[in-house]
N, C-alpha and C. Protein backbone atom coordinates (compact mmCIF):
# COMPACT_ATOMS: atom_id res chain seq x y z
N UNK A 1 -7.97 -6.06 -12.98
CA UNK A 1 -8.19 -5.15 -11.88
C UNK A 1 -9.48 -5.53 -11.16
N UNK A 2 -9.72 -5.80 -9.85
CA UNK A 2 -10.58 -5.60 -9.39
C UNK A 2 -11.89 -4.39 -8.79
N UNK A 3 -13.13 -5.12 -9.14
CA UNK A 3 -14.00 -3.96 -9.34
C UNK A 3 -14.07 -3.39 -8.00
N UNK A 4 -14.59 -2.03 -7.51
CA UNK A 4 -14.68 -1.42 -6.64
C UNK A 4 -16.18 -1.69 -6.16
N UNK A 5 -15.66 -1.98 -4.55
CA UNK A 5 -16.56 -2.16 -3.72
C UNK A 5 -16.97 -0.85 -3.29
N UNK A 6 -18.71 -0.04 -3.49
CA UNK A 6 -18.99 0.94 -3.17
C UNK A 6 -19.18 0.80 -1.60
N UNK A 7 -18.77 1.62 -0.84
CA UNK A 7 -18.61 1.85 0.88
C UNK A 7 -20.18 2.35 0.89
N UNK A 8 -20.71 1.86 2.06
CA UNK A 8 -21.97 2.41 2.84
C UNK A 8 -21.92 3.74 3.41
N UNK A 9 -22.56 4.27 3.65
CA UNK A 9 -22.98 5.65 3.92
C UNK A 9 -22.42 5.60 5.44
N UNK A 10 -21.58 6.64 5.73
CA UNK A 10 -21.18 6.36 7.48
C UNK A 10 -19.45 5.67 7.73
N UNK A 11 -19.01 5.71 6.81
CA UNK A 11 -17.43 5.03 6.85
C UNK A 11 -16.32 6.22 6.29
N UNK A 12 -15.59 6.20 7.22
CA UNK A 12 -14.69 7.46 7.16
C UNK A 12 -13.51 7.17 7.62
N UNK A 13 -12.05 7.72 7.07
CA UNK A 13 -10.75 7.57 7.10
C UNK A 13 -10.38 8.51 8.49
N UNK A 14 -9.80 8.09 9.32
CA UNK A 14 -9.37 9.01 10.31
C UNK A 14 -8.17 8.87 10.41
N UNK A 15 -7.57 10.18 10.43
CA UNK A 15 -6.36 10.63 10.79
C UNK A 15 -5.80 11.07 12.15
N UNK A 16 -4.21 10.66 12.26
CA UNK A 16 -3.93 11.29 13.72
C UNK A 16 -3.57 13.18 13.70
N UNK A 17 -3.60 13.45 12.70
CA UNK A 17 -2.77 14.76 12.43
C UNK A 17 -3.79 15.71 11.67
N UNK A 18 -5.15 15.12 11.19
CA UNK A 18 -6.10 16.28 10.74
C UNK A 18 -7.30 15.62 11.29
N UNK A 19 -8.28 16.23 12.03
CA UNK A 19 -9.36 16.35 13.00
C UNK A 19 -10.67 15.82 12.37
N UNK A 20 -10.84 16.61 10.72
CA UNK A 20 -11.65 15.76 9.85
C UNK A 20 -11.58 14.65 9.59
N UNK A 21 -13.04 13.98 9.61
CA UNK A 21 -13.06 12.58 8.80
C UNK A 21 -13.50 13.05 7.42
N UNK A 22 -12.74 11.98 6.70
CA UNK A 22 -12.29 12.18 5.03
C UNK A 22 -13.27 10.76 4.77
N UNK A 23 -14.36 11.24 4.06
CA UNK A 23 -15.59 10.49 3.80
C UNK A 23 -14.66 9.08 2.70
N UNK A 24 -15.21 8.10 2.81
CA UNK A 24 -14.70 6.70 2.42
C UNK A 24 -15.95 6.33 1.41
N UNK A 25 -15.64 6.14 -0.23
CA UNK A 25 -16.54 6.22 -1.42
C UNK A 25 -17.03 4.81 -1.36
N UNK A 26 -15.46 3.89 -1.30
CA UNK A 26 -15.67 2.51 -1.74
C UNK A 26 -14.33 2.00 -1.11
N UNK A 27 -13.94 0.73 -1.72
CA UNK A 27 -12.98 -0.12 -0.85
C UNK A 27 -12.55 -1.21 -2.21
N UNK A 28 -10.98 -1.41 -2.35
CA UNK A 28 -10.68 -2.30 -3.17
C UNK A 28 -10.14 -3.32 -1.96
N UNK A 29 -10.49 -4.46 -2.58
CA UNK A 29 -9.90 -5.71 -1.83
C UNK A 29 -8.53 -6.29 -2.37
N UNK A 30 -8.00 -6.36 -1.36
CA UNK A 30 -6.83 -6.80 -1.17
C UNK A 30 -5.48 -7.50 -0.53
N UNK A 31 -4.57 -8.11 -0.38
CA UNK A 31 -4.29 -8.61 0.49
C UNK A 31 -2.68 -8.38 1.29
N UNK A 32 -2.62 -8.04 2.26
CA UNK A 32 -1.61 -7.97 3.04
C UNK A 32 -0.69 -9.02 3.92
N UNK A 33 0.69 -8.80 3.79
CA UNK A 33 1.73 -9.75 4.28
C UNK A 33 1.75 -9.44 5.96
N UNK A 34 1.29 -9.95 6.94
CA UNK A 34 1.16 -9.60 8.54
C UNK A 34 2.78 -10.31 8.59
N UNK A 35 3.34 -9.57 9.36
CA UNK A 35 4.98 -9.99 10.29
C UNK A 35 5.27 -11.38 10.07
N UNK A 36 4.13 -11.85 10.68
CA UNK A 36 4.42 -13.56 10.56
C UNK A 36 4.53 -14.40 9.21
N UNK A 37 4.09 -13.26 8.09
CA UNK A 37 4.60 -13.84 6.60
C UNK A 37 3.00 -14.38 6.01
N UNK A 38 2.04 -14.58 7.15
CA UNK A 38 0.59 -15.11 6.33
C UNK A 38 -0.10 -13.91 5.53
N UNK A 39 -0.52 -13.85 4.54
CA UNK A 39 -1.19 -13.43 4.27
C UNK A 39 -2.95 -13.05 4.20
N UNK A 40 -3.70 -11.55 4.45
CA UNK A 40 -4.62 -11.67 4.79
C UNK A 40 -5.40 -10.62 3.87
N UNK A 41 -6.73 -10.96 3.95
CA UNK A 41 -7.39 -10.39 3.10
C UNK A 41 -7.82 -8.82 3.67
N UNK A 42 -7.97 -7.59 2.75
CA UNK A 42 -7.81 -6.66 3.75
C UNK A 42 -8.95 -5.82 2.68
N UNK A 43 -9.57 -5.06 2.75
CA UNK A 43 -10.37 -4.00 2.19
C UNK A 43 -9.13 -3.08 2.45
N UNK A 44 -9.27 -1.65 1.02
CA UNK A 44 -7.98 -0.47 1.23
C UNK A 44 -9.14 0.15 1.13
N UNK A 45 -9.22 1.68 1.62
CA UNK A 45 -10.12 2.78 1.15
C UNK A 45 -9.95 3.80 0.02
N UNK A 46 -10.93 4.25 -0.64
CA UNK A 46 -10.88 5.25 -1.71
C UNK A 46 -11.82 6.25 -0.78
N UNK A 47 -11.05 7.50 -0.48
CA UNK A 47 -11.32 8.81 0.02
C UNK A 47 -11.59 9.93 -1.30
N UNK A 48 -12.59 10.73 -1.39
CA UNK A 48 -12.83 11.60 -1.71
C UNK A 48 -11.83 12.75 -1.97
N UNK A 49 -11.58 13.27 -2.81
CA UNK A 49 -10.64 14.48 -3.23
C UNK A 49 -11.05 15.79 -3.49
N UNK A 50 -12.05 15.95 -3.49
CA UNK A 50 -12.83 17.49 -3.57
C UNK A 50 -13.69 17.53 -4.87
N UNK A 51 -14.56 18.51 -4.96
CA UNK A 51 -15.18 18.62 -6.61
C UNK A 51 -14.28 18.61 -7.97
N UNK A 52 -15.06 17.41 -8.32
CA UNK A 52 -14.52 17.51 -9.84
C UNK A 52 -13.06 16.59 -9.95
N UNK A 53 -12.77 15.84 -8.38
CA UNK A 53 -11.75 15.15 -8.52
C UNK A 53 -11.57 13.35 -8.72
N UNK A 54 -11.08 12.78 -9.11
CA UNK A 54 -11.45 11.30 -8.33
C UNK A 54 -10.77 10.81 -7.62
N UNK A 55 -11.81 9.95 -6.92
CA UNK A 55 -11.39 9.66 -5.37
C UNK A 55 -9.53 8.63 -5.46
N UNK A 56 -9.02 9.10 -4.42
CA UNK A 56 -7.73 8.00 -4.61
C UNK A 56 -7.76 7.11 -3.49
N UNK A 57 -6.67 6.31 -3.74
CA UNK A 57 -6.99 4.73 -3.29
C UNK A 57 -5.54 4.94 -2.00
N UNK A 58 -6.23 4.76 -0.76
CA UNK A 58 -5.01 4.71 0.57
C UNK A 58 -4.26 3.49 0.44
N UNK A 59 -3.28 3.32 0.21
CA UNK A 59 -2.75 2.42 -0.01
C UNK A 59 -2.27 1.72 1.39
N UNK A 60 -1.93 0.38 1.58
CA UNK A 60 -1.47 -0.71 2.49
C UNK A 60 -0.42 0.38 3.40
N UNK A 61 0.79 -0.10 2.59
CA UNK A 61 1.76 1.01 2.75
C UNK A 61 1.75 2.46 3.56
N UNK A 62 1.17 3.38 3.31
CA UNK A 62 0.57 4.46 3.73
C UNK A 62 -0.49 4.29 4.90
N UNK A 63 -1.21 3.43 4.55
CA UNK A 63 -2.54 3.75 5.79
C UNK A 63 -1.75 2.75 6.88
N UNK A 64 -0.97 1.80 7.26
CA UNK A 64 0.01 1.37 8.27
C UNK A 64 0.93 2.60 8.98
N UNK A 65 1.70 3.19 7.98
CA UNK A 65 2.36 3.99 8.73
C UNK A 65 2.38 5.15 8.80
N UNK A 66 1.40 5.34 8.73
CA UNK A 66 0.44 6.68 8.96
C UNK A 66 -0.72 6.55 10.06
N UNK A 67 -0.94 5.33 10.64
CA UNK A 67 -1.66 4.88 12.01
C UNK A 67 -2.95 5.21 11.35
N UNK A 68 -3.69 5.20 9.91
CA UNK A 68 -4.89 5.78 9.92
C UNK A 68 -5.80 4.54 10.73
N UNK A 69 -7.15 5.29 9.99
CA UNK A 69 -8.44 4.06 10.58
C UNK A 69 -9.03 4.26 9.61
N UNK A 70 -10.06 3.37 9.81
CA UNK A 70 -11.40 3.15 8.65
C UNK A 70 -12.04 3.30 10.12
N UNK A 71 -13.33 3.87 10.33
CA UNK A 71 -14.00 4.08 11.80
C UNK A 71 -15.32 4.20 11.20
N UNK A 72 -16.55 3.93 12.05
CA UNK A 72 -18.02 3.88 10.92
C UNK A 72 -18.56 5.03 12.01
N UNK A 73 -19.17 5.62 11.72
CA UNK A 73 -19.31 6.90 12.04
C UNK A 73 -21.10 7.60 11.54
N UNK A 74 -21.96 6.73 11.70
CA UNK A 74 -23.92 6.52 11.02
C UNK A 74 -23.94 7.75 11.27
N UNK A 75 -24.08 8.56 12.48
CA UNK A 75 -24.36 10.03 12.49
C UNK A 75 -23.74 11.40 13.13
N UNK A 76 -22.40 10.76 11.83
CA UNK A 76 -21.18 11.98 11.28
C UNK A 76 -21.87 13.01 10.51
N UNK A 77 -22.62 14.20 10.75
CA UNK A 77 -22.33 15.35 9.47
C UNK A 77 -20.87 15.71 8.87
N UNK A 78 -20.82 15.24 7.51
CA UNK A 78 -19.37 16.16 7.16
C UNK A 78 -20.05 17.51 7.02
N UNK A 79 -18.68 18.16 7.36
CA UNK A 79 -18.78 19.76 6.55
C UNK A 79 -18.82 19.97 5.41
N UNK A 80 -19.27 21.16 4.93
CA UNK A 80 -19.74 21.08 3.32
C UNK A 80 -18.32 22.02 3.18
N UNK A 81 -17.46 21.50 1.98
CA UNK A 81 -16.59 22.10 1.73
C UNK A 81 -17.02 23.13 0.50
């Protein structure tokens, strides 16, 4: 398994369908098949799950067809849940 890349302070998952950015912990590397069949190297995100949870991993799959983003965001306040 590869070790987890801890994310910098300021990197956040955005969604088209919830308004919050969902704070981004770290990033596993990995690689994706583009249309044309090449393969490319891709960082996935691990988002935060609330207290006391651990963070889960957006998968290839999911964050494509779900239109998310990874967006850097230096002076985002999150809300304190």
């Amino acid at each position: 398994m590869t070790d987890l890349i801890p994310a910098a302070p300021g990197w956040y998952l955005k969604t088209d369908d919830d308004p919050a950015l969902e704070p981004i912990v770290g990033w596993m590397p990995s690689t994706s098949a583009d249309p044309d069949g090449t393969l490319n190297h891709i960082l996935l995100p691990y988002i935060t799950n609330g207290p006391g949870l651990p963070p889960s991993l957006v998968t290839n799959r999911t964050f494509r067809s779900s239109n998310w983003q990874a967006v850097y965001r230096p002076n985002h306040t999150p809300a304190n849940d």
